[in-house]
Protein backbone atom coordinates (compact mmCIF):
# COMPACT_ATOMS: atom_id res chain seq x y z
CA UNK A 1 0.94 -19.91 16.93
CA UNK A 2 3.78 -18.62 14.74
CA UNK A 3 5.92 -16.05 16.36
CA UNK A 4 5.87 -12.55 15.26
CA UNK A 5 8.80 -12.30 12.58
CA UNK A 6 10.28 -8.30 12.91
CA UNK A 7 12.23 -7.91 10.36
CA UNK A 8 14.11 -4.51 10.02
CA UNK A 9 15.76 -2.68 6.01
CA UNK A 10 18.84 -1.76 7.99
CA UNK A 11 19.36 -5.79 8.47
CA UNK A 12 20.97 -5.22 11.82
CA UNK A 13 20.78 -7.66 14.55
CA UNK A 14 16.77 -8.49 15.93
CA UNK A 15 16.35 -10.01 19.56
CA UNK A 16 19.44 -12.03 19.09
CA UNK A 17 18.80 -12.63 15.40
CA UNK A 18 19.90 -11.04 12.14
CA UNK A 19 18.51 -11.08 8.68
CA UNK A 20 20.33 -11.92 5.40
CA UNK A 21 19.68 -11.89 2.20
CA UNK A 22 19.97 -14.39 -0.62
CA UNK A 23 19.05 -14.02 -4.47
CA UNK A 24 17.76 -16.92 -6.75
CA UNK A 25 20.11 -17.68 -9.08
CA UNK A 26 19.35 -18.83 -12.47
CA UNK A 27 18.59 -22.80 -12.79
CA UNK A 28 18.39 -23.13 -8.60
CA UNK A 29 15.77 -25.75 -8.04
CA UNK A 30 13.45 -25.50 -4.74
CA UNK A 31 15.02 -28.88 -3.79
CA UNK A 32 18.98 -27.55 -4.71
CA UNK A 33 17.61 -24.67 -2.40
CA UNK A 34 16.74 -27.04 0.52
CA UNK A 35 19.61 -28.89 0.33
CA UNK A 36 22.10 -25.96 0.04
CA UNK A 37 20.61 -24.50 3.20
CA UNK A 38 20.81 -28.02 5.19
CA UNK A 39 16.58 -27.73 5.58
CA UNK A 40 14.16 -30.95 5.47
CA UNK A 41 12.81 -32.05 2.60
CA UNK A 42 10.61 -33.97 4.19
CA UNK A 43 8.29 -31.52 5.86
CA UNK A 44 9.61 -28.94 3.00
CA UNK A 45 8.86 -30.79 -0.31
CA UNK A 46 7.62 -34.46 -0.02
CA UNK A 47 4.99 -33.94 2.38
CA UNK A 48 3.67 -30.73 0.65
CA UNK A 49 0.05 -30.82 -1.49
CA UNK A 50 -0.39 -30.66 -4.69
CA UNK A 51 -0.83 -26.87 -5.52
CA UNK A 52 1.90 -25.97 -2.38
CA UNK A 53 4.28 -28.41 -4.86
CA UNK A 54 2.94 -26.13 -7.81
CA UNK A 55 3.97 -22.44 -5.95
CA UNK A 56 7.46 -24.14 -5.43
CA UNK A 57 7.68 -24.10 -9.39
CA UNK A 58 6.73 -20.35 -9.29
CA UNK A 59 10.41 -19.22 -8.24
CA UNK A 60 11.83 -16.91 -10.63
CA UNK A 61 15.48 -16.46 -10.88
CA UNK A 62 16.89 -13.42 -9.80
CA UNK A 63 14.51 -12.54 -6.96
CA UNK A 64 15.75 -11.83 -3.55
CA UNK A 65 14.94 -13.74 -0.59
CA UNK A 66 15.34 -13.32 3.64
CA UNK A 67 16.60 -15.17 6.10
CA UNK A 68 16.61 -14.53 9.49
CA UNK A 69 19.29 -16.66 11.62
CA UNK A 70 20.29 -17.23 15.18
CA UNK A 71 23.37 -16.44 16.15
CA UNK A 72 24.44 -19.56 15.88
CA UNK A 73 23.79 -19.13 12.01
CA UNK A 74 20.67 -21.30 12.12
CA UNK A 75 17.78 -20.62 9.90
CA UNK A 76 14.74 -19.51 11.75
CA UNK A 77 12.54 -17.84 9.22
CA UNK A 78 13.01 -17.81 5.27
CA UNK A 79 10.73 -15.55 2.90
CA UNK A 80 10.75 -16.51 -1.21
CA UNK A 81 8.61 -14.18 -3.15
CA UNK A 82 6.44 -15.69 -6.07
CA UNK A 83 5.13 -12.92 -7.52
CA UNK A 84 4.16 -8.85 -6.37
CA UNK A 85 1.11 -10.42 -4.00
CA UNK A 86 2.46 -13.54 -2.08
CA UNK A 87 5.33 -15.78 -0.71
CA UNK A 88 6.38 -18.61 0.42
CA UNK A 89 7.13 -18.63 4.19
CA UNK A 90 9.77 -21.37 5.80
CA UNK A 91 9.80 -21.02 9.71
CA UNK A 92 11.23 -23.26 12.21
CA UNK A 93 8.85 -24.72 14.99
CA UNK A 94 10.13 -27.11 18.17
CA UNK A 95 10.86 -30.25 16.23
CA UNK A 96 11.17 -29.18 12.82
CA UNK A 97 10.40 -26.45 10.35
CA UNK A 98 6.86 -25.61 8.21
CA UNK A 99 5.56 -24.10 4.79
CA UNK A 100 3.04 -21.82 4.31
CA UNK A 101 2.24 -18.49 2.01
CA UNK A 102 1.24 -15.31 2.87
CA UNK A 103 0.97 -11.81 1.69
CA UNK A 104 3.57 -9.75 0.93
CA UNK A 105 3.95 -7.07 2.93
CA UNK A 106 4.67 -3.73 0.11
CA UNK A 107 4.50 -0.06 -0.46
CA UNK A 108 3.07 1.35 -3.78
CA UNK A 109 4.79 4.74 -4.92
CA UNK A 110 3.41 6.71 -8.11
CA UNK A 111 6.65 8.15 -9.90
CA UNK A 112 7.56 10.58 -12.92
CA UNK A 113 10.25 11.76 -14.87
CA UNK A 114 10.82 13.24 -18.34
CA UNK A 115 14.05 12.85 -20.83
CA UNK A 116 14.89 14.10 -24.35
CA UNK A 117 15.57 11.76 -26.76
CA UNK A 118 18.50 11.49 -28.21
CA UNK A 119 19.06 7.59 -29.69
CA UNK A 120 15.72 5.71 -29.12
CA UNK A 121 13.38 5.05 -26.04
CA UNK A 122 15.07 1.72 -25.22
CA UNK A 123 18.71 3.24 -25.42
CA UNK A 124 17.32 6.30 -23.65
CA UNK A 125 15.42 5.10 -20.68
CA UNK A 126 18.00 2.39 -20.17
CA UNK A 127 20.49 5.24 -20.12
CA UNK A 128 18.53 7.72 -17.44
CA UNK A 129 17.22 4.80 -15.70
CA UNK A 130 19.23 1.96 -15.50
CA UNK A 131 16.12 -0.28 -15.37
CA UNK A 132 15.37 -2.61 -18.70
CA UNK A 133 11.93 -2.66 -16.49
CA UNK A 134 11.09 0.63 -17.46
CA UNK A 135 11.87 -0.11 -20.87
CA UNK A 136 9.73 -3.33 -21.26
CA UNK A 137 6.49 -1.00 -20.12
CA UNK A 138 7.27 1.22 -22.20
CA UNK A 139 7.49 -0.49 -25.59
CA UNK A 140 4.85 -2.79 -24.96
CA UNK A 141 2.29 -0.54 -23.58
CA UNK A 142 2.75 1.39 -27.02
CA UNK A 143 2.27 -1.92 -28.82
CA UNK A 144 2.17 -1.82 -32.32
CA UNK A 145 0.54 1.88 -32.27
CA UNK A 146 3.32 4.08 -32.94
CA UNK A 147 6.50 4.20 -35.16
CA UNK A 148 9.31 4.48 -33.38
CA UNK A 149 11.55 5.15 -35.79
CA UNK A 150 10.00 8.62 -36.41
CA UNK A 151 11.58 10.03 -33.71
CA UNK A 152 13.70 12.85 -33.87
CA UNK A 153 16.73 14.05 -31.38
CA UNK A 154 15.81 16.21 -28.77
CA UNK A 155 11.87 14.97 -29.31
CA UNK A 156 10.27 14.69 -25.30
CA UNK A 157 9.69 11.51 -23.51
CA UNK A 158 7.11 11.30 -20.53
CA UNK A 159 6.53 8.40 -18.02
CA UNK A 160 3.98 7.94 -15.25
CA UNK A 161 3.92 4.90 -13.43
CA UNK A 162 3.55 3.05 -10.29
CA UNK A 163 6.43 1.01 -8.64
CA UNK A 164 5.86 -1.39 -5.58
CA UNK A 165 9.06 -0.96 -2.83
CA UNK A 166 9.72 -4.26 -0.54
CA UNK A 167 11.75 -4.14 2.29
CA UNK A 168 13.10 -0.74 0.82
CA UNK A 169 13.76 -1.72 -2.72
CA UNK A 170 12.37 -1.51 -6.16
CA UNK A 171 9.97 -4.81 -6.56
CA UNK A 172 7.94 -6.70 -9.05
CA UNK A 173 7.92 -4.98 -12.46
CA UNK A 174 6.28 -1.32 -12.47
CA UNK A 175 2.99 -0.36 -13.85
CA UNK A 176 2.47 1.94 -16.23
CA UNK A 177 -0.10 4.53 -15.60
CA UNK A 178 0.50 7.34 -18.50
CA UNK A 179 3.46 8.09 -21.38
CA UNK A 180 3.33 10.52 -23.60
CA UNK A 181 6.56 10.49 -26.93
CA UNK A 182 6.48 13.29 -29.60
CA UNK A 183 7.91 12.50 -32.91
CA UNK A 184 9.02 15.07 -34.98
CA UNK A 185 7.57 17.57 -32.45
CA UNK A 186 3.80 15.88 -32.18
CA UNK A 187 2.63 14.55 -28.83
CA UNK A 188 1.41 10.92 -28.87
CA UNK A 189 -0.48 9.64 -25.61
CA UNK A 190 -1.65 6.40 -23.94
CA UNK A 191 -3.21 5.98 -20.54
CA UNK A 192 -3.77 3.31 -18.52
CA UNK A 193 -8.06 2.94 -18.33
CA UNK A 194 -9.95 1.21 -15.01
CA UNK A 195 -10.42 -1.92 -17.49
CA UNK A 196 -6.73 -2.47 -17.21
CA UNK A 197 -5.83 -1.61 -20.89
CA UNK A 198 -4.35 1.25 -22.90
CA UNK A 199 -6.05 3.60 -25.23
CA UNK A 200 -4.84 6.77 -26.82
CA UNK A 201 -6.01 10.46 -26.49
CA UNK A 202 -9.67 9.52 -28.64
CA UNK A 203 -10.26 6.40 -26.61
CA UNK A 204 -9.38 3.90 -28.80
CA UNK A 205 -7.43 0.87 -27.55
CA UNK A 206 -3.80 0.28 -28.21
CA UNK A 207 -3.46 -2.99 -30.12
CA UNK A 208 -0.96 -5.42 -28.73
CA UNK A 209 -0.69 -9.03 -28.23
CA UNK A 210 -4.62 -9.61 -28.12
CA UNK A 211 -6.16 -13.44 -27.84
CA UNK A 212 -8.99 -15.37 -28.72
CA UNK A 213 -10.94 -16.65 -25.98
CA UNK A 214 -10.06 -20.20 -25.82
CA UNK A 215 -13.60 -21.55 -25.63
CA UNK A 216 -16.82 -20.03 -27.00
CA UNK A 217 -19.52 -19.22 -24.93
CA UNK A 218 -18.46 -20.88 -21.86
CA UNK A 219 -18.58 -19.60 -18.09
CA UNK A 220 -15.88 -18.20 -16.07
CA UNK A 221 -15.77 -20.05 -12.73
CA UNK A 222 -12.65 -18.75 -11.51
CA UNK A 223 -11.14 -15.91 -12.28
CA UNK A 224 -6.93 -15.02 -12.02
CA UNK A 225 -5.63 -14.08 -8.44
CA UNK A 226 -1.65 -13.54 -7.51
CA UNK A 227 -3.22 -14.41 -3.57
CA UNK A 228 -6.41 -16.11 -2.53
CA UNK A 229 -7.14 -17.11 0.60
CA UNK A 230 -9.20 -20.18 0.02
CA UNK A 231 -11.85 -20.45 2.46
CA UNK A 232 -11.88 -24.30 3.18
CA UNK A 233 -8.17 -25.28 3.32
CA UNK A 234 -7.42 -21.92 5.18
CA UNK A 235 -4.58 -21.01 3.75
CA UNK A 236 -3.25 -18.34 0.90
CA UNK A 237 -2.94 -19.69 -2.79
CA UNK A 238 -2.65 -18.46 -6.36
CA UNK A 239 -4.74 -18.91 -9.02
CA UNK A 240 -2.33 -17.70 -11.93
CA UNK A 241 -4.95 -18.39 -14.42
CA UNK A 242 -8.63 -17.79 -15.69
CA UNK A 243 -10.99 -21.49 -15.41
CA UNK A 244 -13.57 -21.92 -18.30
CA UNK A 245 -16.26 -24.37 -17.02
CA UNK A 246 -17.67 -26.14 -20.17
CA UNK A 247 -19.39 -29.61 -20.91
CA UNK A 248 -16.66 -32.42 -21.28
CA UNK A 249 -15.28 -32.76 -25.46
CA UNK A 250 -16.11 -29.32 -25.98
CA UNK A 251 -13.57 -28.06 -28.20
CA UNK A 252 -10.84 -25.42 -27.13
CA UNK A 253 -8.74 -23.42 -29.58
CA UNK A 254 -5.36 -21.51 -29.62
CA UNK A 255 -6.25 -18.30 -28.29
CA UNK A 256 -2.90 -16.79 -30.44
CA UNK A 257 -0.95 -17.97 -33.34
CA UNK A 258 2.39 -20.14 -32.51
CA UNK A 259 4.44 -23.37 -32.06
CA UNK A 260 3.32 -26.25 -29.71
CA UNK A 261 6.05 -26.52 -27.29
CA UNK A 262 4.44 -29.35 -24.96
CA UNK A 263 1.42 -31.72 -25.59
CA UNK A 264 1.42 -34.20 -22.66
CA UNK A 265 0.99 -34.66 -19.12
CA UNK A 266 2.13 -32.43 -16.65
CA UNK A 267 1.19 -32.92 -12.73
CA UNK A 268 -1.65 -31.45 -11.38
CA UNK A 269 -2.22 -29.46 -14.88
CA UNK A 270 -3.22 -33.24 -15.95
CA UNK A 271 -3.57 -33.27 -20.18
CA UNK A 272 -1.42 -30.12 -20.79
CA UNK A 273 -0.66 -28.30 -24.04
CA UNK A 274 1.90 -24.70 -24.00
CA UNK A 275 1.63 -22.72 -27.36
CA UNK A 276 4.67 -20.16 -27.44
CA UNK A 277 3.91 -17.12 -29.39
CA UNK A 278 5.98 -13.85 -30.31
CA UNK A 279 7.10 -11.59 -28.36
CA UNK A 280 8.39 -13.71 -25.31
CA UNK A 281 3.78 -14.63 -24.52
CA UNK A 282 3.44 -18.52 -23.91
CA UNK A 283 -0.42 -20.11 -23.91
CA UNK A 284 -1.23 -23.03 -21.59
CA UNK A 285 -4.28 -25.36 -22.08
CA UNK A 286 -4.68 -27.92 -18.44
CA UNK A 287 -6.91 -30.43 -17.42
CA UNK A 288 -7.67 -31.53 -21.37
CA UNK A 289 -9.73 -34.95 -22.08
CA UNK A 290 -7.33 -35.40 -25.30
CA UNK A 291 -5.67 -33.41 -28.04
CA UNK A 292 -6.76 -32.80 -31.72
CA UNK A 293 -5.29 -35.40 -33.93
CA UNK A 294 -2.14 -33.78 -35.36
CA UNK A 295 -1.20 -32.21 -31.95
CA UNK A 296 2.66 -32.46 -31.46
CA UNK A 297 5.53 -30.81 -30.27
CA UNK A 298 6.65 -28.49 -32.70
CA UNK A 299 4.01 -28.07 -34.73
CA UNK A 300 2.43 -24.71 -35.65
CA UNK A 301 -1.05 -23.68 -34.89
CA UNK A 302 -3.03 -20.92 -35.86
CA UNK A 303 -5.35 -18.41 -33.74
CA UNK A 304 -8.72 -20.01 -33.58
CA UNK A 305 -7.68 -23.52 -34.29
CA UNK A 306 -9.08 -26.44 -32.33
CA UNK A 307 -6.22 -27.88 -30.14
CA UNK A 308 -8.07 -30.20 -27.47
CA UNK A 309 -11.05 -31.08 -25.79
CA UNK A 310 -12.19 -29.66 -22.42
CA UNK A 311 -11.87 -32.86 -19.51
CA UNK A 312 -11.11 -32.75 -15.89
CA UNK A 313 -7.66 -34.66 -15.85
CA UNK A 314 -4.85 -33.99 -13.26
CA UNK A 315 -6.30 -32.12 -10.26
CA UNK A 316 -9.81 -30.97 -11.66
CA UNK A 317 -13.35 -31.46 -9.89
CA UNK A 318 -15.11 -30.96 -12.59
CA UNK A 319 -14.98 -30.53 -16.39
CA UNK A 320 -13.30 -27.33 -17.41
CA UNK A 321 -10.08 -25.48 -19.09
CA UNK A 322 -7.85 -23.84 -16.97
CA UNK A 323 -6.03 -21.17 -19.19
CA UNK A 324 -2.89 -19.52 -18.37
CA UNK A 325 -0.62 -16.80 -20.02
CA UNK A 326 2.84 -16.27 -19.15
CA UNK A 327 5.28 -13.60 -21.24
CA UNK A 328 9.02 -14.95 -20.38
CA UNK A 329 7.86 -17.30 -17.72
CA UNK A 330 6.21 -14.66 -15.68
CA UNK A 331 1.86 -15.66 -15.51
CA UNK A 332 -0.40 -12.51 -16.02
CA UNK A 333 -3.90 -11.82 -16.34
CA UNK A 334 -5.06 -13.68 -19.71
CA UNK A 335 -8.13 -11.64 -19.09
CA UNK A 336 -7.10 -8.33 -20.04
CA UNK A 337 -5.74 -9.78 -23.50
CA UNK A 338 -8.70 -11.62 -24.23
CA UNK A 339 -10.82 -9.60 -27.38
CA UNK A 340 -11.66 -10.34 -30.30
CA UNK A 341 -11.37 -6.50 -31.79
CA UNK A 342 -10.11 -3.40 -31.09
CA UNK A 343 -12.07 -1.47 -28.44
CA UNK A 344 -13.38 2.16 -28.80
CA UNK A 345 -14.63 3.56 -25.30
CA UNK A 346 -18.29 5.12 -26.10
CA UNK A 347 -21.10 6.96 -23.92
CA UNK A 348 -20.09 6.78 -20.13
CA UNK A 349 -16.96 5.04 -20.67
CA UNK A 350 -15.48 7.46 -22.28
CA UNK A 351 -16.57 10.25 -20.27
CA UNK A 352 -14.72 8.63 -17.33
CA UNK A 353 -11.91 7.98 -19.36
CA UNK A 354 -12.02 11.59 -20.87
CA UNK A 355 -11.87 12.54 -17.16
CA UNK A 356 -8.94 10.24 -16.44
CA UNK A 357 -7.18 11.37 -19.23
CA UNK A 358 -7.05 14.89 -18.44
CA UNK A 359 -6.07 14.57 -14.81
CA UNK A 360 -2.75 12.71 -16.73
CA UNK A 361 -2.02 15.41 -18.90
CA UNK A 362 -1.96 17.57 -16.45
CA UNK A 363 0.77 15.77 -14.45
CA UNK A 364 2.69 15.16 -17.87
CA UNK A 365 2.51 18.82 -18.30
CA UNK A 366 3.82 19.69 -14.70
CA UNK A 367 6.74 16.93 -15.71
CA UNK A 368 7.71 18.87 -18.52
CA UNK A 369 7.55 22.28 -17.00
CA UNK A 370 9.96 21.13 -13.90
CA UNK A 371 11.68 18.83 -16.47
CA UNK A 372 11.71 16.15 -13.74
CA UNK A 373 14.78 13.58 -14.31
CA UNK A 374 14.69 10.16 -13.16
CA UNK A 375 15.41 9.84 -9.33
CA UNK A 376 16.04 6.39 -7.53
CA UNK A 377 13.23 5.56 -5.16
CA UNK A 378 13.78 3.99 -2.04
CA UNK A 379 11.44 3.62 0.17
CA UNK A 380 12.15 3.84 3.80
CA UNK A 381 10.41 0.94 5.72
CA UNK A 382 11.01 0.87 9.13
CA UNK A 383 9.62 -2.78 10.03
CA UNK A 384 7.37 -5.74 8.60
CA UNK A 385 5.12 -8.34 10.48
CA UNK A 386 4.72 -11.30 9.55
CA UNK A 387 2.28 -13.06 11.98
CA UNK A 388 -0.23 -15.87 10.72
CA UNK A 389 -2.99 -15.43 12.97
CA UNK A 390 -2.60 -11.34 12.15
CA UNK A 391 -3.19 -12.80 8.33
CA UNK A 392 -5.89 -15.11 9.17
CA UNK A 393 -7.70 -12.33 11.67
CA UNK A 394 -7.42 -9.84 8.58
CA UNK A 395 -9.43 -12.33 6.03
CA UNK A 396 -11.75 -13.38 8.86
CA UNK A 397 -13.16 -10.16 8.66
């Protein structure tokens, strides 16, 4: 049984112990990791499974890790985040130390704030905010739907959206929930629906970086997950993709226009092929029986194209394409940008989302009346468990 790991924000000393914390840097390697930190590869990377080997590549630069020493400076326990859902958790035993992931343990805060413009929304928010976060949201939510350039000094700028708080600071990128921008004076809304995409005030979706589904007709048999607990191997996984099960050669197409930047084998993705495509999205195409003749690194590709054949190479038990999306290196939901046309919300969906989008304007209006600034969160978090058989309890039921 694991011990219980307390670990505290104020990253004093706990039962002898004290915390510390360490941030990815850019180009670190897993292995680089373990060797910097003096911990066994063996029981740390060569002995792992396939799809434990696969989180390891799921370290982004940048994020920041814990450690929790002895005070002889050993490393007891070390916690890596992989995405906004799960991490990887090192902990020492008698002889040696062990891998697993869990959960991560967050908070979810809703937050507002208002600003007049006075460049553009990037310079602007960037300026309030400090976060390029906020920024990203912002100008992608809006996709291609409004002309920024129409803006006008001293034109209002509203943003509603969720941020998750670990250990008492900002985490994962924020969500957001509702924006409203005038230009020249005239209000322009979005809101974030219960399907997970945007639409303005008459219910009509915001067009952004939309796909084709990747192979006609076929059934989803497993959809995208940031944590899974998988029932048979008992333990917490991702699944940072959606699986198409299909009949073996049927054909599979570039769900986007762009440039083939690998067409080979790649580890337990077996037959791979990446398409990267504007805007920072990349496309990835696993477990392929072969490529289309022509298929090379390099070579362009157009939405709708035939790439590949469905197979079950690398780790597959059965035929099927496992289809990933990933906007600068960072896998999201391929689902939600998977239409073939614009949506307009009609009947009963757009009475809920009529209802949604009032309760929004409301709160945008209460923002502008208090002219609510930007205020750094931080949430105060007295302590976090981490306790395996707490997890395992939990999922039992």
């Amino acid at each position: 049984m694991l011990q219980i790991f307390l670990l505290f924000l104020t990253l004093t000393s706990l039962f002898g112990s004290k915390t510390q914390e360490f941030r990815w840097e850019n180009g670190l390697t897993y292995s680089d990791f373990l060797g910097l930190q003096a911990l066994p590869r063996k029981s740390l990377l060569n002995n792992l499974d396939a799809d434990d080997k696969l989180l390891v590549e799921e370290i982004r630069a940048g994020v920041h890790c814990i450690f929790l020493k002895n005070n002889s400076g050993e490393i007891e326990q070390v916690l890596i985040p992989l995405n906004d859902e799960l991490q990887i958790h090192i902990y020492k035993t008698k002889n040696s130390y062990e891998f697993e992931a869990i959960p991560i343990i967050s908070q979810t805060r809703l937050n507002a704030f208002t600003l007049k413009v006075k460049s553009n929304p990037s310079v602007d928010i960037k300026s309030q905010t400090g976060s390029y976060n906020l920024v990203s949201i912002f100008l992608s939510s809006f996709g291609t739907s409004l002309d920024f350039t129409k803006l006008r000094r001293g034109d209002d700028l509203v943003m509603i959206y969720e941020q998750k708080y670990r250990l008492g600071r900002v985490f994962s990128m924020p969500k957001l929930k509702a924006a409203m921008v005038e230009t020249n004076n005239k209000p322009h809304y979005i809101y974030l629906n219960e399907d997970g995409r945007y639409y303005n005030k008459k219910g009509v979706q915001i067009e952004s970086f939309l796909l084709a589904r990747p192979v006609k007709n076929a059934r989803i048999s497993s959809r995208f997950s940031k944590r899974r607990f998988h029932p048979i191997l008992r333990k917490w996984k991702a699944h940072l993709g959606v699986d198409y099960a299909a009949r073996r050669g049927t054909p599979v197409v570039a769900a986007g226009s762009g440039t083939l930047t690998h067409v080979a084998r790649l580890g337990s993705y077996g037959k791979l092929i990446k398409i990267r495509h504007k805007d920072g999205y990349e496309t990835r195409y696993a477990h392929l029986k072969s490529y289309k003749r022509g298929m090379r690194r390099g070579k362009k590709v157009k939405k709708g194209q035939v790439i590949g054949y469905i197979g079950t190479t690398g780790r597959s038990t059965g035929p099927h394409l496992h289809f990933e999306l990933r906007k600068r290196g960072r896998a999201i939901n391929p689902a939600k940008r998977v239409q073939l046309r614009t949506k307009r919300l009609k009947n009963k969906q757009k009475k809920v989302f009529n209802k949604l989008a009032s309760n929004y304007n409301q709160e945008i209006t209460l923002v502008l009346d208090k002219n609510t600034s930007y205020v750094k969160q931080r949430y105060t978090q007295k302590e976090c468990y981490f306790n395996n058989e707490c997890h395992k309890k939990k999922t039992d039921g």
